[in-house]
PDB file of N, CA and C in Angstrom:
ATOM      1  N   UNK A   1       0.851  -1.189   0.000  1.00  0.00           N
ATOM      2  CA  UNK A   1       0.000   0.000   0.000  1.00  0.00           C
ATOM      3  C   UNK A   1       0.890   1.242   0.000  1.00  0.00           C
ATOM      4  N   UNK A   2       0.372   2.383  -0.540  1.00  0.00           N
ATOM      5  CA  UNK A   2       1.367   3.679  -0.900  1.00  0.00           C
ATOM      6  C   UNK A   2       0.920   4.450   0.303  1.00  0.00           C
ATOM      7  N   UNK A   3       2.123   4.896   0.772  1.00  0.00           N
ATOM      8  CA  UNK A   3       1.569   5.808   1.718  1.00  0.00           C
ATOM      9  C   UNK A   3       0.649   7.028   1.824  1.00  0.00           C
ATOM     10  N   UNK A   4       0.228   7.265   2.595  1.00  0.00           N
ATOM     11  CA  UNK A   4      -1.546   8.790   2.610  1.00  0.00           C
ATOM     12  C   UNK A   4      -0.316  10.182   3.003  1.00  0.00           C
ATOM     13  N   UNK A   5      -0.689  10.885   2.338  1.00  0.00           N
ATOM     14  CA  UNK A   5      -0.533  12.683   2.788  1.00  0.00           C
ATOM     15  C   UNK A   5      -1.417  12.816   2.447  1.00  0.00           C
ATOM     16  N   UNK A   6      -1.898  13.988   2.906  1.00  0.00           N
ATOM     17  CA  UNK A   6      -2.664  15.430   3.409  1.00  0.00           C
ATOM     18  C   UNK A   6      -1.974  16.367   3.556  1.00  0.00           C
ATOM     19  N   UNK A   7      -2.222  17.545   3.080  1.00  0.00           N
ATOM     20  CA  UNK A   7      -2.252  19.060   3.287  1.00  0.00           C
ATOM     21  C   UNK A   7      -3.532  19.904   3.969  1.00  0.00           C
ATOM     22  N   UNK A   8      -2.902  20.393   5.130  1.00  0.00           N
ATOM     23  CA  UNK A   8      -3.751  21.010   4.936  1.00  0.00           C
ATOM     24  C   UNK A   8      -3.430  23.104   4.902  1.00  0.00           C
ATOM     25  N   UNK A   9      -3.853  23.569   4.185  1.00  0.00           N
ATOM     26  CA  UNK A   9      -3.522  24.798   4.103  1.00  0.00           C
ATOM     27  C   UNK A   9      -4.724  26.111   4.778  1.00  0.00           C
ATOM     28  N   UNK A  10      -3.819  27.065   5.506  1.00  0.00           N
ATOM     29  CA  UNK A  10      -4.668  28.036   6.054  1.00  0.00           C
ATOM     30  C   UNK A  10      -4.046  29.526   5.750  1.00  0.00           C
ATOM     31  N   UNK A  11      -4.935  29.766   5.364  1.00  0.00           N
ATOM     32  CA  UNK A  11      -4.440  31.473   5.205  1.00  0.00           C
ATOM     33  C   UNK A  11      -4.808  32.292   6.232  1.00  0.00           C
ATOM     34  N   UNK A  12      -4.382  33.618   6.211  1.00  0.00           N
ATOM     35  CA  UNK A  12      -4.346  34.511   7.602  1.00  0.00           C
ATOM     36  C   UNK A  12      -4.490  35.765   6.559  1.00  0.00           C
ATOM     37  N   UNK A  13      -4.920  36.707   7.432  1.00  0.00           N
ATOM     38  CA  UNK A  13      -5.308  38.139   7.052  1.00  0.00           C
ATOM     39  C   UNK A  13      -3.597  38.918   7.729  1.00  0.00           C
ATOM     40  N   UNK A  14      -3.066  38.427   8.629  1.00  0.00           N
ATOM     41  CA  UNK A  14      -2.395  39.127   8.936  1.00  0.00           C
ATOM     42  C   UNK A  14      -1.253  38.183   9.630  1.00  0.00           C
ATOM     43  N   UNK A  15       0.152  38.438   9.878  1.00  0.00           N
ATOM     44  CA  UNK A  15       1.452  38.081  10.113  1.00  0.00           C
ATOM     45  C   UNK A  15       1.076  38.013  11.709  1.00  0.00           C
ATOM     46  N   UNK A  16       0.955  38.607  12.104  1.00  0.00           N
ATOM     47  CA  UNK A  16       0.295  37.996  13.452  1.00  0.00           C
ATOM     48  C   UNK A  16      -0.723  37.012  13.660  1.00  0.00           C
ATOM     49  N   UNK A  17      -1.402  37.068  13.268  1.00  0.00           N
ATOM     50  CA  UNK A  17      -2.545  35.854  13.329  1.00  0.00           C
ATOM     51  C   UNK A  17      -1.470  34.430  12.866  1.00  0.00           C
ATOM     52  N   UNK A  18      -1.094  34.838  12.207  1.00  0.00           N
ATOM     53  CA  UNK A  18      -0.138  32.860  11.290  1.00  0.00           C
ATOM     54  C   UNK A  18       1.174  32.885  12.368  1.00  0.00           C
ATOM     55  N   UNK A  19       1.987  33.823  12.648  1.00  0.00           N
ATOM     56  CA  UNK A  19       2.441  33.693  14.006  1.00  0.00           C
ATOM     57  C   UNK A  19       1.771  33.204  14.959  1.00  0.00           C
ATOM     58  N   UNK A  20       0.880  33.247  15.737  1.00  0.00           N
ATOM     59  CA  UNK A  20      -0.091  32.946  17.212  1.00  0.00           C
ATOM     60  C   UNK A  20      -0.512  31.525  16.442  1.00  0.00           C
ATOM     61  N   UNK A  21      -0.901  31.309  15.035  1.00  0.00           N
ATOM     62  CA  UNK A  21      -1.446  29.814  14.891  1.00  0.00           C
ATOM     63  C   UNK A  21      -0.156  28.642  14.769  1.00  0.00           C
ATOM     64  N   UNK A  22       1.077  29.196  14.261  1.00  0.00           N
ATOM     65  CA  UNK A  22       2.373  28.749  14.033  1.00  0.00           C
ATOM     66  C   UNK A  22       2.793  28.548  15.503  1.00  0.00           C
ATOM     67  N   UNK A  23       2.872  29.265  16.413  1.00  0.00           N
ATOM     68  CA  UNK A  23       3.577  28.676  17.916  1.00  0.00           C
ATOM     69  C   UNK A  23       2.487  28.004  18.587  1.00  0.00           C
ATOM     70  N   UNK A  24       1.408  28.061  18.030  1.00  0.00           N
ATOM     71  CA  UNK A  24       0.029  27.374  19.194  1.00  0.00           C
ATOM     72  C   UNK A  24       0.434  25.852  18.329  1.00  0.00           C
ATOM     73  N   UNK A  25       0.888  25.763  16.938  1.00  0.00           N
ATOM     74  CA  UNK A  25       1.057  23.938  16.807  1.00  0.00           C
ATOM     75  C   UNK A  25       2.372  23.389  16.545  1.00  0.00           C
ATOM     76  N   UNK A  26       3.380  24.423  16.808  1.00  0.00           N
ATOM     77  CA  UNK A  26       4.617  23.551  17.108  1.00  0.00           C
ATOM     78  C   UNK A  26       4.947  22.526  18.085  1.00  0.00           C
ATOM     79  N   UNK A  27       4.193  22.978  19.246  1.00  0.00           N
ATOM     80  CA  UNK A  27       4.844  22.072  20.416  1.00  0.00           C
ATOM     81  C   UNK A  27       3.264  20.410  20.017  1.00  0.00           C
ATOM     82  N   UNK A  28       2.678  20.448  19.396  1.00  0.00           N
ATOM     83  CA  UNK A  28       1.666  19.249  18.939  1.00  0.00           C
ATOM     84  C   UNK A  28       2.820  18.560  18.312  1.00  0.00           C
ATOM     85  N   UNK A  29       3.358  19.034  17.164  1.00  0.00           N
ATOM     86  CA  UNK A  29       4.431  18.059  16.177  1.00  0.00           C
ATOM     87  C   UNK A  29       5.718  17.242  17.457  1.00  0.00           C
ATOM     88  N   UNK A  30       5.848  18.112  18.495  1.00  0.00           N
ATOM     89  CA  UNK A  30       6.392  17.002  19.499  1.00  0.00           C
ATOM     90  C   UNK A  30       5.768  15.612  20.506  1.00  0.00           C
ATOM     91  N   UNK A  31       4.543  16.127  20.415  1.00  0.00           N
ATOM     92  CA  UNK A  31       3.857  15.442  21.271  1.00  0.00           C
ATOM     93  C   UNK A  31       2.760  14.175  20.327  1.00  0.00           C
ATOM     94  N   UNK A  32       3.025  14.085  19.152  1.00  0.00           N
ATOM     95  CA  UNK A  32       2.409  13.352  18.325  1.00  0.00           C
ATOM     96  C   UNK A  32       3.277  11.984  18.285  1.00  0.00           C
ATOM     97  N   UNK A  33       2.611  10.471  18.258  1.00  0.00           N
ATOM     98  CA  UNK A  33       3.562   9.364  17.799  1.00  0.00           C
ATOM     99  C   UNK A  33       4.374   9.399  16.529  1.00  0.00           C
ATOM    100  N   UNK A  34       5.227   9.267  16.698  1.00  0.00           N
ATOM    101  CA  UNK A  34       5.853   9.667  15.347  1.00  0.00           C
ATOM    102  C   UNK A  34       6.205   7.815  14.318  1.00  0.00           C
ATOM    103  N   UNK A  35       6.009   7.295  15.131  1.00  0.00           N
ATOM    104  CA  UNK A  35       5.816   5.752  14.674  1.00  0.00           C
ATOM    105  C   UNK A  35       5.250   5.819  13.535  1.00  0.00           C
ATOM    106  N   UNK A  36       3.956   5.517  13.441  1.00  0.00           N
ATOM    107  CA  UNK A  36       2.819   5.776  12.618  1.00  0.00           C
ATOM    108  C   UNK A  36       2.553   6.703  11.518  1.00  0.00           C
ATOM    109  N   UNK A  37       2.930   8.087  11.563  1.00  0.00           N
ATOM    110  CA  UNK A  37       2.330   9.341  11.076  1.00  0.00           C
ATOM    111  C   UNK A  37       3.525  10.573  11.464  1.00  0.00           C
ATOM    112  N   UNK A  38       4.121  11.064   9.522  1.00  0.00           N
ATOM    113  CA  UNK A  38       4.988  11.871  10.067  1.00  0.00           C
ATOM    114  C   UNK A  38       4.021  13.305  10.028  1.00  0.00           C
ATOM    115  N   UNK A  39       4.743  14.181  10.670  1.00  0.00           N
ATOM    116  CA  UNK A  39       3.702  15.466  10.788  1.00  0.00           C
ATOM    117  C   UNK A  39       4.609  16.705  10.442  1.00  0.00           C
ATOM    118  N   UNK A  40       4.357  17.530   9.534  1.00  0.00           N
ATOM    119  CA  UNK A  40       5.347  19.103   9.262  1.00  0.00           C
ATOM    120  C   UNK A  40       4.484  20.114   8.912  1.00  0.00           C
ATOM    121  N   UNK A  41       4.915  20.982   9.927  1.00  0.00           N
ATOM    122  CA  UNK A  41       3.985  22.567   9.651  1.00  0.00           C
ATOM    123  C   UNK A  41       5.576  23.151   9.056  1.00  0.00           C
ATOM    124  N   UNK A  42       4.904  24.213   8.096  1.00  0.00           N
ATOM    125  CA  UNK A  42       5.194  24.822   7.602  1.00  0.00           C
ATOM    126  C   UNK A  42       4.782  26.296   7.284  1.00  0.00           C
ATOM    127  N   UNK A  43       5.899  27.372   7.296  1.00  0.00           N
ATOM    128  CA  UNK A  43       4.819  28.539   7.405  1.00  0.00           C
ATOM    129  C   UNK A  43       5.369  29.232   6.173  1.00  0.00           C
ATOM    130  N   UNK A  44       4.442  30.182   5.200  1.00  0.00           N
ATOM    131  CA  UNK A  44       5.004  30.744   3.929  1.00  0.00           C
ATOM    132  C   UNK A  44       4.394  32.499   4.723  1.00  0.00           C
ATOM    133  N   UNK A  45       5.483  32.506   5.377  1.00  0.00           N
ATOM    134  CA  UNK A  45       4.998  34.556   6.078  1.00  0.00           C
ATOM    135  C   UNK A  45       4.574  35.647   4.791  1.00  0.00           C
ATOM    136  N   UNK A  46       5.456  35.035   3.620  1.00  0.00           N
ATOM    137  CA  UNK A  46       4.784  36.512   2.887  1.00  0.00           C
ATOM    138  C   UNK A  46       3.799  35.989   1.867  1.00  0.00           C
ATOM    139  N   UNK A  47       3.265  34.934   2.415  1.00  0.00           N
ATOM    140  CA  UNK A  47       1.769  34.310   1.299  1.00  0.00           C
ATOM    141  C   UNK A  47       1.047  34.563   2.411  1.00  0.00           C
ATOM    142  N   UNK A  48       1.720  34.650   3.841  1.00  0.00           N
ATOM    143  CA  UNK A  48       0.155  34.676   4.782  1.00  0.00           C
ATOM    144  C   UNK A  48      -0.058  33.279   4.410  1.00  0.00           C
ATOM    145  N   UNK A  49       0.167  32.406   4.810  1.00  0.00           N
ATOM    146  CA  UNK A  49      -0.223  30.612   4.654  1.00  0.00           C
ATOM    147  C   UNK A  49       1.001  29.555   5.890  1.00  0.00           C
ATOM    148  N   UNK A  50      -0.259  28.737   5.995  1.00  0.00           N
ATOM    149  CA  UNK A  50       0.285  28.059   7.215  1.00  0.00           C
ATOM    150  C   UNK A  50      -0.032  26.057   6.294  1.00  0.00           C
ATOM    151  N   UNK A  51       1.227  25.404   6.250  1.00  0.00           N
ATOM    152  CA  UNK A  51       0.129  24.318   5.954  1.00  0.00           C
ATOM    153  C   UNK A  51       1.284  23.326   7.050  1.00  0.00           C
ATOM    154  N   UNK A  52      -0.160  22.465   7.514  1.00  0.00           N
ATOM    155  CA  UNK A  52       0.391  20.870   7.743  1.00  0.00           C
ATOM    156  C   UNK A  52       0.326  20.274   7.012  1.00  0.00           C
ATOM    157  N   UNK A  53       1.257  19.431   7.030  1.00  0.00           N
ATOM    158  CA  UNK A  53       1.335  17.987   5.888  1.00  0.00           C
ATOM    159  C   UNK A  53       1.472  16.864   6.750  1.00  0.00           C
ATOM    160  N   UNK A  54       0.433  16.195   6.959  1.00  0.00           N
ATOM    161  CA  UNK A  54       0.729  14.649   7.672  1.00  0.00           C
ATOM    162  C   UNK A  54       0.708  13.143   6.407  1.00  0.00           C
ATOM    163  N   UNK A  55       1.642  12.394   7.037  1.00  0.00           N
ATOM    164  CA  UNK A  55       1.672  11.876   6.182  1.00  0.00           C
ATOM    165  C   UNK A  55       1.976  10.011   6.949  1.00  0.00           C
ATOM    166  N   UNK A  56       0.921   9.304   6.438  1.00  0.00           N
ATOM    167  CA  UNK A  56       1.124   7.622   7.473  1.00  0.00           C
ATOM    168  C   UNK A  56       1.160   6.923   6.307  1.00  0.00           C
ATOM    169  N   UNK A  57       1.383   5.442   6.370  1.00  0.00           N
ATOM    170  CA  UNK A  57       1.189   4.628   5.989  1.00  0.00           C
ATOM    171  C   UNK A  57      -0.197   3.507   5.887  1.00  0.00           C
ATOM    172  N   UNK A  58      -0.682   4.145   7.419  1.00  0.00           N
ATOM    173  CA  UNK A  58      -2.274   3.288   7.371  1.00  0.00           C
ATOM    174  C   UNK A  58      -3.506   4.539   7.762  1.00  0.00           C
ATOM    175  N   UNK A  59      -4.627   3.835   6.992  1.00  0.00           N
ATOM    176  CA  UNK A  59      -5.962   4.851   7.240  1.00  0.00           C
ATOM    177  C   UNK A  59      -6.168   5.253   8.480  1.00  0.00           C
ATOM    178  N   UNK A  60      -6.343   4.588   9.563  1.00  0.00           N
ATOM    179  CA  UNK A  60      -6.344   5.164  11.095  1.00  0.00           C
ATOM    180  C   UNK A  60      -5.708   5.612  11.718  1.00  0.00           C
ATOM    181  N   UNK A  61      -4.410   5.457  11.001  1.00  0.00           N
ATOM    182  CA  UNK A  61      -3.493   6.641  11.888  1.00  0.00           C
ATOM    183  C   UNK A  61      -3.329   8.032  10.756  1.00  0.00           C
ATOM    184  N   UNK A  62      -3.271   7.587  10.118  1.00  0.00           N
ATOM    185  CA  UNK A  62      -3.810   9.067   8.806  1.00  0.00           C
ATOM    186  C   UNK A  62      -4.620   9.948   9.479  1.00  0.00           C
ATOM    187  N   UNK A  63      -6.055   9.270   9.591  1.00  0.00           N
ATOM    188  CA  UNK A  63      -7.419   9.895  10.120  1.00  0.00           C
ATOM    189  C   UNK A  63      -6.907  10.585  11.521  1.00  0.00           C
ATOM    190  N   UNK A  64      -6.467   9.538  12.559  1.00  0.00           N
ATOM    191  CA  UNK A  64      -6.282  10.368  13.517  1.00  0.00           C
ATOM    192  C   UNK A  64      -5.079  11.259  14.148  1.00  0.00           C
ATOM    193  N   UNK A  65      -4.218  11.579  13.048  1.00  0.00           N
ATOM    194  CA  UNK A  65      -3.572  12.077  12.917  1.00  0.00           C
ATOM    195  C   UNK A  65      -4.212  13.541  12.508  1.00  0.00           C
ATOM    196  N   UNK A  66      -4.855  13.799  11.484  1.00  0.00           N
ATOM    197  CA  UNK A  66      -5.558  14.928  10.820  1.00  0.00           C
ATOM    198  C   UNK A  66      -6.778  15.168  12.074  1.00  0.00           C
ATOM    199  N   UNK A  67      -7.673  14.221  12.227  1.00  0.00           N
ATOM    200  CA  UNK A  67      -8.958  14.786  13.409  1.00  0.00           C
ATOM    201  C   UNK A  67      -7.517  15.438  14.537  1.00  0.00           C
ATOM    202  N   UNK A  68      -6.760  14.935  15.182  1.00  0.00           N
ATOM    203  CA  UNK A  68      -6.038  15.818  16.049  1.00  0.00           C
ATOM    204  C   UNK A  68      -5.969  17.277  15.476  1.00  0.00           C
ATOM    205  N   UNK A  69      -4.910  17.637  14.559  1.00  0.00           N
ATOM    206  CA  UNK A  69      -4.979  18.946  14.114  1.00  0.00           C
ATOM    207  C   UNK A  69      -6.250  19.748  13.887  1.00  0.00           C
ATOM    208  N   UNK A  70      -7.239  18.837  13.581  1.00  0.00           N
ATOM    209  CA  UNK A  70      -8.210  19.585  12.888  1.00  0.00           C
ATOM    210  C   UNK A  70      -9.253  19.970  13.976  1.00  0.00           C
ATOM    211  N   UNK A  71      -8.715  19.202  15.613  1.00  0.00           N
ATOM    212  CA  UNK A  71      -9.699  19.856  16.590  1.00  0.00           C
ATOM    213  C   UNK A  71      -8.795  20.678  17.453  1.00  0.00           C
ATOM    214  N   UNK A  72      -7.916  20.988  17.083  1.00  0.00           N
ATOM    215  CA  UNK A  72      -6.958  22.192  17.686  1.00  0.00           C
ATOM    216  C   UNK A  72      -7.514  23.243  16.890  1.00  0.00           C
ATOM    217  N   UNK A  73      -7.537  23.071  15.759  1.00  0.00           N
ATOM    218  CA  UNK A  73      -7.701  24.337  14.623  1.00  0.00           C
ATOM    219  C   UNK A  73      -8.939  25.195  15.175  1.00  0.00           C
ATOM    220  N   UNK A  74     -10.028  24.176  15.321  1.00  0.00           N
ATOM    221  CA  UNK A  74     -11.119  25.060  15.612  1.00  0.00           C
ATOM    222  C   UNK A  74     -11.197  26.101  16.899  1.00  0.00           C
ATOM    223  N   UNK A  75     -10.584  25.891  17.833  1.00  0.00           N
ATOM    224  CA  UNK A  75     -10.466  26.907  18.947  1.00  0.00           C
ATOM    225  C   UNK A  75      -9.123  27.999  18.979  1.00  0.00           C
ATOM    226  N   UNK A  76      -8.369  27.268  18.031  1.00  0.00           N
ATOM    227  CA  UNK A  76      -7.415  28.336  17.596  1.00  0.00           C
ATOM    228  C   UNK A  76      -7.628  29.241  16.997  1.00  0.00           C
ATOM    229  N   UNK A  77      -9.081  29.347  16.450  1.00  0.00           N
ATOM    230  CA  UNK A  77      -9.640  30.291  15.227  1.00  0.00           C
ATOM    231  C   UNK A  77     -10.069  31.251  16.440  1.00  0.00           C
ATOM    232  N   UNK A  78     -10.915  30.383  17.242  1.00  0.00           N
ATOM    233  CA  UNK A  78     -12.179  31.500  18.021  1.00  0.00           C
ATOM    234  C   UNK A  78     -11.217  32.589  18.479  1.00  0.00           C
ATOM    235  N   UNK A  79     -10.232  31.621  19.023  1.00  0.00           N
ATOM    236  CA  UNK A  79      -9.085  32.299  20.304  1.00  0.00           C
ATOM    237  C   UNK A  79      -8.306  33.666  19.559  1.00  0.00           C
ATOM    238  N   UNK A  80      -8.199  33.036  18.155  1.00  0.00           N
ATOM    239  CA  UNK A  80      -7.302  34.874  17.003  1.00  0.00           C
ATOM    240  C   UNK A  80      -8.157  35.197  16.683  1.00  0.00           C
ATOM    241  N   UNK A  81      -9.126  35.401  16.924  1.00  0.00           N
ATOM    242  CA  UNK A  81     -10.520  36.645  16.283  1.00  0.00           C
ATOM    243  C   UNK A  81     -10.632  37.124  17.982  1.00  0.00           C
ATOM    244  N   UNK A  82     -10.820  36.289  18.770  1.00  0.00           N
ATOM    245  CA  UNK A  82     -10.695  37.622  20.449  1.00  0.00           C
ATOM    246  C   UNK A  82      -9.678  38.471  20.085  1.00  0.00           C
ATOM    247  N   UNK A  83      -8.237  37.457  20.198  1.00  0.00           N
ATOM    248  CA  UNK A  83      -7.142  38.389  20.497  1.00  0.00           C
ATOM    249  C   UNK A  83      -7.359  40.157  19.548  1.00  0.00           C
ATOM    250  N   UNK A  84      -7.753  39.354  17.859  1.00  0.00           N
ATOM    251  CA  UNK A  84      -7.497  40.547  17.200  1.00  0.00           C
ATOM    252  C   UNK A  84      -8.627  41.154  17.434  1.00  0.00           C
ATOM    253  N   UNK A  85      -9.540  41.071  17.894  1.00  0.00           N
ATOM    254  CA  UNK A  85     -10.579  42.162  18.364  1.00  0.00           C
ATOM    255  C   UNK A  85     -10.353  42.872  19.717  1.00  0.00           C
ATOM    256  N   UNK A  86      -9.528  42.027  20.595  1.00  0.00           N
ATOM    257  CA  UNK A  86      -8.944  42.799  21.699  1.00  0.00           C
ATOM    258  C   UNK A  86      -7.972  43.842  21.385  1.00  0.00           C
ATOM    259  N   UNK A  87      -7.119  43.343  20.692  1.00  0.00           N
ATOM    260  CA  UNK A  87      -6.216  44.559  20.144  1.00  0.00           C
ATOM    261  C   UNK A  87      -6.655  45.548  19.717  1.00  0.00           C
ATOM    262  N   UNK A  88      -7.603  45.640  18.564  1.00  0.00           N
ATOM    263  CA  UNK A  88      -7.819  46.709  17.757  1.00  0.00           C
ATOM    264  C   UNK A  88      -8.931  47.565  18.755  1.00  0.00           C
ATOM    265  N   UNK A  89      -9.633  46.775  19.578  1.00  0.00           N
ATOM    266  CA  UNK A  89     -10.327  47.510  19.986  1.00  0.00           C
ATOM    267  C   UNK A  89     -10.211  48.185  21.754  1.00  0.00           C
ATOM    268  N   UNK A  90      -9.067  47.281  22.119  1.00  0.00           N
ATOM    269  CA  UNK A  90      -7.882  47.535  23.238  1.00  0.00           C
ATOM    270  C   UNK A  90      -7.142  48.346  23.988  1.00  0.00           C
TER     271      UNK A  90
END
C-alpha cells in the first residue's frame, strides 16, 4: 500500500494571526507518535499561509492524525478573532 498525505492549508489576514497559529502547533508536532504518522507545519509569512502535511502509511493513523490537528484548529480560530478584536479595539 502507498503511503496517505494530506495538506492542509490556512491562510491569515495578517502576520500575526499565522504567528499565534504557528507557535500554538509547534509544540503538537512534538507530542504526536511519530511511529505511525509523520507530521510538518510549515509557514510561507509573505503568502500569509500556514500548511500541515501529515503523512502515514495506514488509514487510522492518517485519520487520527488529521482529526487531532483539525480539533486544535477550531479553537485556535475563536481564540485569534478575540485576540485581534482585543487589540484593535484595546
Amino acid at each position: 500500500m502507498s503511503r496517505l498525505k494530506g495538506e492542509i492549508e490556512i491562510k491569515f489576514d495578517d502576520k500575526l494571526e499565522l504567528e499565534l497559529f504557528l507557535d500554538s502547533l509547534k509544540p503538537e508536532i512534538n507530542t504526536c507518535p511519530s511511529y505511525r504518522s509523520r507530521i510538518d507545519i510549515k509557514a510561507n509569512k509573505s503568502a500569509l499561509s500556514l500548511y500541515i502535511i501529515i503523512e502515514s502509511d495506514d488509514i487510522p493513523s492518517f485519520r487520527a492524525s488529521m482529526n487531532s490537528f483539525l480539533r486544535i484548529l477550531g479553537p485556535l480560530y475563536i481564540l485569534s478573532k478575540e485576540k485581534m478584536n482585543f487589540s484593535t479595539n484595546g
